[in-house]
N, C-alpha and C. Protein backbone atom coordinates (compact mmCIF):
# COMPACT_ATOMS: atom_id res chain seq x y z
N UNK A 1 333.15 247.95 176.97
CA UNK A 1 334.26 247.09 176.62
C UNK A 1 335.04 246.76 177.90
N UNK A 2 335.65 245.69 178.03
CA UNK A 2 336.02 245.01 179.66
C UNK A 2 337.64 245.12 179.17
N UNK A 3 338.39 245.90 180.28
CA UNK A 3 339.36 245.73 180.49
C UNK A 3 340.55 244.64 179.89
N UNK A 4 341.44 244.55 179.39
CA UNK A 4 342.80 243.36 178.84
C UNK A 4 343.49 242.95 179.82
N UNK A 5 343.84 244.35 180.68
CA UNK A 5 345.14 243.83 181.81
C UNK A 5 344.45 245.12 182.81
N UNK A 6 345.40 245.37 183.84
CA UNK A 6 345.52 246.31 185.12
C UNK A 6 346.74 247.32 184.40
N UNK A 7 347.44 246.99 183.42
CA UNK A 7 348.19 248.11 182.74
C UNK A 7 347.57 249.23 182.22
N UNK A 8 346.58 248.32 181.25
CA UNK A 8 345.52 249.06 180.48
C UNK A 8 344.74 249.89 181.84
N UNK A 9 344.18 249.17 182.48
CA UNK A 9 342.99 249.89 183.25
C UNK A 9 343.77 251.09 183.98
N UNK A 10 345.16 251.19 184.58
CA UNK A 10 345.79 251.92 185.41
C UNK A 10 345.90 253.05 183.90
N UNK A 11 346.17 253.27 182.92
CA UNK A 11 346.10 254.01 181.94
C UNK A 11 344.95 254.36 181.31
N UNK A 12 343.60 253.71 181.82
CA UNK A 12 342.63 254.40 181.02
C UNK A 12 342.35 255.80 182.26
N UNK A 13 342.32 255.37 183.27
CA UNK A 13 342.06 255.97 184.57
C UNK A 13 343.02 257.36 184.72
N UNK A 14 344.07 257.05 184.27
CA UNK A 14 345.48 258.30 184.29
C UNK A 14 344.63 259.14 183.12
N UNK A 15 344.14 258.65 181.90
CA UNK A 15 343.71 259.25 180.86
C UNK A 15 342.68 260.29 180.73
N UNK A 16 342.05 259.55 181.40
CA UNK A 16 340.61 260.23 181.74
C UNK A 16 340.77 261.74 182.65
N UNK A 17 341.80 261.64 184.02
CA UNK A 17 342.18 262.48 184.91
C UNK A 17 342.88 263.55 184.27
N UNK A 18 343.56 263.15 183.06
CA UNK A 18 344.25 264.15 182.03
C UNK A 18 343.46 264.74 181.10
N UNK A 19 342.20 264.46 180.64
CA UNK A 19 340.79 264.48 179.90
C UNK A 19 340.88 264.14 178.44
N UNK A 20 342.22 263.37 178.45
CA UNK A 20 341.94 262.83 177.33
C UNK A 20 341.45 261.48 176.59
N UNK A 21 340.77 261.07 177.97
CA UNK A 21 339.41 260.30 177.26
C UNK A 21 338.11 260.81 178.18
N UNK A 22 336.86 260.69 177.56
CA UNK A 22 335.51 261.08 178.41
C UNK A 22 335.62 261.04 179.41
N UNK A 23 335.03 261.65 180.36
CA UNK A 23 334.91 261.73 181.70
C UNK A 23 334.12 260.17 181.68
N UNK A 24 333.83 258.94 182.77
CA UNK A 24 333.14 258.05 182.67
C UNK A 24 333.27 256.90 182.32
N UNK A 25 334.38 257.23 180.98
CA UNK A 25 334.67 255.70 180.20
C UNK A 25 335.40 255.03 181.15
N UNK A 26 336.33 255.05 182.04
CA UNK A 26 337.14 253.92 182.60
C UNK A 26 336.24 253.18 183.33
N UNK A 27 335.58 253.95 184.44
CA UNK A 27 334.55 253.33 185.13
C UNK A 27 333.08 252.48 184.44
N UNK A 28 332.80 252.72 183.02
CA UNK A 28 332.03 252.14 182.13
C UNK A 28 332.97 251.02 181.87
N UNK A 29 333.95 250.95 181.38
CA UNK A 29 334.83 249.81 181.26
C UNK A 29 335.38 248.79 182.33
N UNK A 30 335.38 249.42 183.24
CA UNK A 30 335.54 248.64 184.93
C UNK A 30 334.33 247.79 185.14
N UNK A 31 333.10 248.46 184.78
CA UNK A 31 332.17 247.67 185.12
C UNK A 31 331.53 246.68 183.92
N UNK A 32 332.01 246.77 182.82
CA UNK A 32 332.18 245.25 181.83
C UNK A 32 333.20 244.63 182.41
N UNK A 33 334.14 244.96 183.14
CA UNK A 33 335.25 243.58 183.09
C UNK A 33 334.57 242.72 184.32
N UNK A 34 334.89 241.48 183.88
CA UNK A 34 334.07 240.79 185.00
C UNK A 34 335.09 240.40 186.64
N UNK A 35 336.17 240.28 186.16
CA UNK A 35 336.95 239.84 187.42
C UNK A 35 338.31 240.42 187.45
N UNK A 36 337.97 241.67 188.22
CA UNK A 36 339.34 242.77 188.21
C UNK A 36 340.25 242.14 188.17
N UNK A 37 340.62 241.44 189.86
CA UNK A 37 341.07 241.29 190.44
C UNK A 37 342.04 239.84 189.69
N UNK A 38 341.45 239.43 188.53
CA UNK A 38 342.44 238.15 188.12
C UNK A 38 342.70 238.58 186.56
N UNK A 39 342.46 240.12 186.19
CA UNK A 39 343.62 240.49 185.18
C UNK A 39 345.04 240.11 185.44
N UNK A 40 345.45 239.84 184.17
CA UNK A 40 346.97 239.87 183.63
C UNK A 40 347.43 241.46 184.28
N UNK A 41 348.71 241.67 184.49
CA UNK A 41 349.54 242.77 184.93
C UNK A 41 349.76 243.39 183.46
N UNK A 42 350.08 242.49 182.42
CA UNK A 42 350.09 243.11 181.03
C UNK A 42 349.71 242.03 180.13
N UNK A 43 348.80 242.67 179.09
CA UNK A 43 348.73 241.26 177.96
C UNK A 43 349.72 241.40 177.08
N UNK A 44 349.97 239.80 176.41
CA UNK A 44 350.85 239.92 176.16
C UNK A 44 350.36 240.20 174.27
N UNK A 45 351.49 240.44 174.03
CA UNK A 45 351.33 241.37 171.96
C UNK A 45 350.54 239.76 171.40
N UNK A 46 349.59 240.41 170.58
CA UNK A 46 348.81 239.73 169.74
C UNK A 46 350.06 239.21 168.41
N UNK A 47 349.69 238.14 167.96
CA UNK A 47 350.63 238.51 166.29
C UNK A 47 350.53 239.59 165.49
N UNK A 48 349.09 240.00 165.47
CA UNK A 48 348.86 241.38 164.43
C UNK A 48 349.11 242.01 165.39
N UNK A 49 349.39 242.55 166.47
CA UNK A 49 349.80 243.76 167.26
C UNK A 49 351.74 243.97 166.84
N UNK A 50 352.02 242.61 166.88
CA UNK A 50 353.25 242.58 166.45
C UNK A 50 353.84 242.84 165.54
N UNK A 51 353.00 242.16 164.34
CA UNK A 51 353.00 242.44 162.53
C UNK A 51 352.73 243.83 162.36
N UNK A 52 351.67 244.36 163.58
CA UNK A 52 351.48 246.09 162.49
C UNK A 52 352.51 246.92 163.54
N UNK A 53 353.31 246.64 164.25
CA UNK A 53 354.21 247.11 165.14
C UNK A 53 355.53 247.10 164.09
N UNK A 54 355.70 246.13 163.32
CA UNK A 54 356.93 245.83 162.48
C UNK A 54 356.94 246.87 161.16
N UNK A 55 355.43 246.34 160.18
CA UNK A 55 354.93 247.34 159.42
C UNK A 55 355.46 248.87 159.59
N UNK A 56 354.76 249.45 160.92
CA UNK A 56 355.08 250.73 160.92
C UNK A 56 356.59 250.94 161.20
N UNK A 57 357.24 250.33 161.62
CA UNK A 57 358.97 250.23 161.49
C UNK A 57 359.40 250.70 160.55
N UNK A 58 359.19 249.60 159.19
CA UNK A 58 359.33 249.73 158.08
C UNK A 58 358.48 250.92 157.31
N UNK A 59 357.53 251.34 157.55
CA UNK A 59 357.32 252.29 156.76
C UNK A 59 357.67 253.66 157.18
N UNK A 60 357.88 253.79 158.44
CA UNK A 60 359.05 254.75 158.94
C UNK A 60 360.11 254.69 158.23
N UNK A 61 360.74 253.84 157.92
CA UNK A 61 361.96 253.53 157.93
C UNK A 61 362.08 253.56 156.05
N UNK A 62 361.20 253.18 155.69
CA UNK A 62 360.66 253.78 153.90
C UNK A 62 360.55 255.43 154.09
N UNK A 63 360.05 255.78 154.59
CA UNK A 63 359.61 257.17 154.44
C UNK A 63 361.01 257.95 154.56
N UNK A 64 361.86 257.65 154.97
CA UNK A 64 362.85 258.14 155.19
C UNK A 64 364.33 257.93 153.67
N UNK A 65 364.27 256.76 153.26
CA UNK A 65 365.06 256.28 152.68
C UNK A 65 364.44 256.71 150.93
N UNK A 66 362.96 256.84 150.88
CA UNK A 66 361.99 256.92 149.89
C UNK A 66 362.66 258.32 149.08
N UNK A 67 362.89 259.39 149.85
CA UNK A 67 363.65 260.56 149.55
C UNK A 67 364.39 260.92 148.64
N UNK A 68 364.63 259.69 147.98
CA UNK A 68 365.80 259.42 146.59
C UNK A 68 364.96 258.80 146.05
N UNK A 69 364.88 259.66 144.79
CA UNK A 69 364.60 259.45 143.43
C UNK A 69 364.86 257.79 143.28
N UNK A 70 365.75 257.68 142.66
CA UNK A 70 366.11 255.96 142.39
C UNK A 70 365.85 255.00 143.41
N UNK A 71 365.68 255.20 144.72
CA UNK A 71 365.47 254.68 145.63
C UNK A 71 363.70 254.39 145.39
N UNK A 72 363.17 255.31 145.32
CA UNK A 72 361.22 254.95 144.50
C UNK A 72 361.31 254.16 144.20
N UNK A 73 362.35 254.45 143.15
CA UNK A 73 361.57 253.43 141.16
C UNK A 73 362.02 252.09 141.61
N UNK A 74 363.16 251.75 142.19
CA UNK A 74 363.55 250.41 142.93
C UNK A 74 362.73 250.09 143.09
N UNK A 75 361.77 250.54 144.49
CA UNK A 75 361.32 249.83 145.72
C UNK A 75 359.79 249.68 145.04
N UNK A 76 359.03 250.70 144.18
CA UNK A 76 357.63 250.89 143.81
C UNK A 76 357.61 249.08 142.57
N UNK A 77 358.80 249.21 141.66
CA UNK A 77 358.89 248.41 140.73
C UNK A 77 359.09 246.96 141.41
N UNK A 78 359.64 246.78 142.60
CA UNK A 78 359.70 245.32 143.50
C UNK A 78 358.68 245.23 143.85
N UNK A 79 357.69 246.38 144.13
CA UNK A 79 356.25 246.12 145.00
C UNK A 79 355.50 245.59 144.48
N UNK A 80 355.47 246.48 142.87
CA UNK A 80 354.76 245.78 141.70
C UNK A 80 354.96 244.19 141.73
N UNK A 81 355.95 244.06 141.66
CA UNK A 81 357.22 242.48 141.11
C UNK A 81 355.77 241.20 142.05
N UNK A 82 356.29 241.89 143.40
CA UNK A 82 355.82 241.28 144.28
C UNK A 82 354.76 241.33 144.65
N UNK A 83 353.80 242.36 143.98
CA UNK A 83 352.16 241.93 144.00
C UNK A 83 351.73 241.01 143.29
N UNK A 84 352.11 240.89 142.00
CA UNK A 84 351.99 240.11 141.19
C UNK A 84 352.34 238.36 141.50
N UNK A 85 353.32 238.42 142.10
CA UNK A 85 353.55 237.05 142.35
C UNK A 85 353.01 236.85 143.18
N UNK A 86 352.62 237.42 144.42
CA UNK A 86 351.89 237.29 145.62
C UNK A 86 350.38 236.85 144.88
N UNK A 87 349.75 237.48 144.27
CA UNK A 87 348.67 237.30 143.49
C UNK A 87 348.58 236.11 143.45
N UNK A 88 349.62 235.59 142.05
CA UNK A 88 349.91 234.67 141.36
C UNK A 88 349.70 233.53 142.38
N UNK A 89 350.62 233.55 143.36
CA UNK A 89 350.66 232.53 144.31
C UNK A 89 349.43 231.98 144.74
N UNK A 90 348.75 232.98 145.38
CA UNK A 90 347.17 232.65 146.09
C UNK A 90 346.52 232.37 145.10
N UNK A 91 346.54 232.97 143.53
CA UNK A 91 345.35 232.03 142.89
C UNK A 91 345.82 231.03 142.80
N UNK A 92 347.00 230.17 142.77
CA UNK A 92 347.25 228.83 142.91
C UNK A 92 346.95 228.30 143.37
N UNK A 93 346.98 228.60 144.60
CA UNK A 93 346.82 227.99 146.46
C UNK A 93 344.87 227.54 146.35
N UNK A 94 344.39 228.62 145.37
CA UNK A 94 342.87 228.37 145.55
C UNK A 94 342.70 229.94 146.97
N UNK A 95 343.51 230.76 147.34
CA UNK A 95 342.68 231.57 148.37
C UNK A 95 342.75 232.88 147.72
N UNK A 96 342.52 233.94 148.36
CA UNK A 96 342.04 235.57 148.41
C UNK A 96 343.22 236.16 147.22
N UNK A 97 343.06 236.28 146.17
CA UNK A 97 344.15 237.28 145.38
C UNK A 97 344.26 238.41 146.01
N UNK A 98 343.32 239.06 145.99
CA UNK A 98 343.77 240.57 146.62
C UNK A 98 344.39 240.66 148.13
N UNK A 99 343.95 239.90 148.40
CA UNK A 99 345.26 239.38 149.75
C UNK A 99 346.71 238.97 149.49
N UNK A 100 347.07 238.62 148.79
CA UNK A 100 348.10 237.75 148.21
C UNK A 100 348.52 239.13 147.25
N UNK A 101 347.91 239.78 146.78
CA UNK A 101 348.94 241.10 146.19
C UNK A 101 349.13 242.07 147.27
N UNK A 102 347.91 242.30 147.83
CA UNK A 102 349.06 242.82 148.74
C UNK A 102 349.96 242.81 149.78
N UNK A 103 350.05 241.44 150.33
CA UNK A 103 350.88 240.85 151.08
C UNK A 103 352.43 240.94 150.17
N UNK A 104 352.21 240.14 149.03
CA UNK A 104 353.36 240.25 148.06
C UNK A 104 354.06 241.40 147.87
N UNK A 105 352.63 242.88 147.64
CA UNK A 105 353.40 244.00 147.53
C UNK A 105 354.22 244.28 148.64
N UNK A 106 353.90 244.22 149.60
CA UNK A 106 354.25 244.51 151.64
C UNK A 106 355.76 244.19 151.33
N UNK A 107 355.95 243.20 150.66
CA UNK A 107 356.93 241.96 151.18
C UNK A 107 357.67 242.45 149.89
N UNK A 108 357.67 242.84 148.78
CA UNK A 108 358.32 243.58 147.50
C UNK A 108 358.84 244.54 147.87
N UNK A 109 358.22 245.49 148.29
CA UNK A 109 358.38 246.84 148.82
C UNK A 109 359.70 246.31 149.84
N UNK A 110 359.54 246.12 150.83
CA UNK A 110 360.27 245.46 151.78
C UNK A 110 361.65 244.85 151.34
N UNK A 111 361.63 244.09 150.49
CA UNK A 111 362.47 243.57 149.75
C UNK A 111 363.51 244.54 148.77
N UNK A 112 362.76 245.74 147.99
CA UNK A 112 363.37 246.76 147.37
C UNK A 112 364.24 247.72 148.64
N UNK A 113 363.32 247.90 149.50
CA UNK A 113 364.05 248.64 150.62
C UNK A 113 365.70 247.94 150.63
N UNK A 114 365.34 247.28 151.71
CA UNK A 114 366.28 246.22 151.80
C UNK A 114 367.69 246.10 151.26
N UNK A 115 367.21 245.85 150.03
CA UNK A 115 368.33 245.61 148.97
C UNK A 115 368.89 246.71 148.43
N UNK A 116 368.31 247.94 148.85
CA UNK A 116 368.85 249.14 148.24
C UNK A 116 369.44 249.79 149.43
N UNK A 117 368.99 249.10 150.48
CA UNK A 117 370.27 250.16 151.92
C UNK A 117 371.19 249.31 152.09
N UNK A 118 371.24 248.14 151.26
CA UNK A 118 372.30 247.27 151.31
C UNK A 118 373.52 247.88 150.48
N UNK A 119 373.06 248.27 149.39
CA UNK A 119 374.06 249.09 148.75
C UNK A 119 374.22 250.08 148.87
N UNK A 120 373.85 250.26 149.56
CA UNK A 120 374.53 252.04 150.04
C UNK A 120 375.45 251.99 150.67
């Protein structure tokens, strides 16, 4: 696999010296990348690097608040709310239901959160 940036590569190299990756892999990976020398210094966040960066925010941030009883039945019963319509939606649209519930649930859940640290 070829290198992203010189961030990455300066950290696979630290990694390896610490042994917590194989002895070998950086230099296996040095020699797929084709042109060291005109890596990026850092790449920059993908959208899904971003989206599952946010995700785990929030489900940190659930896991914590989840702790109360009434705080569940809220947030589980919006998830529901919002799978369903999420569903609903995409079979409209003509695309993926099971995408669309659980995007909806993501975004229910999210929504129950939300509205329940609002009132607190």
């Amino acid at each position: 696999m070829p290198f992203k940036s010189k961030a990455q590569m300066r950290w696979m190299f630290a990694a390896e010296r610490r042994g917590e990756v194989p002895k070998g892999t950086a230099r296996r990976w040095a020699r797929h990348t084709s042109n060291i020398k005109s890596l990026p210094e850092k790449k920059k966040a993908s959208f899904l690097d971003t989206l599952t960066d946010q995700v785990d925010t929030t489900v940190q941030l659930a896991m914590r608040q989840l702790e109360n009883e009434d705080t569940r039945k809220d947030v589980i019963e919006t998830a529901i709310k919002g799978g369903i319509l999420g569903g609903g939606i995409n079979l409209l649209q003509g695309t993926s239901i099971p995408k669309g519930v659980l995007l909806g649930a993501l975004l229910g859940a999210s929504w129950g959160l939300a509205s329940n640290m609002l009132q607190q």
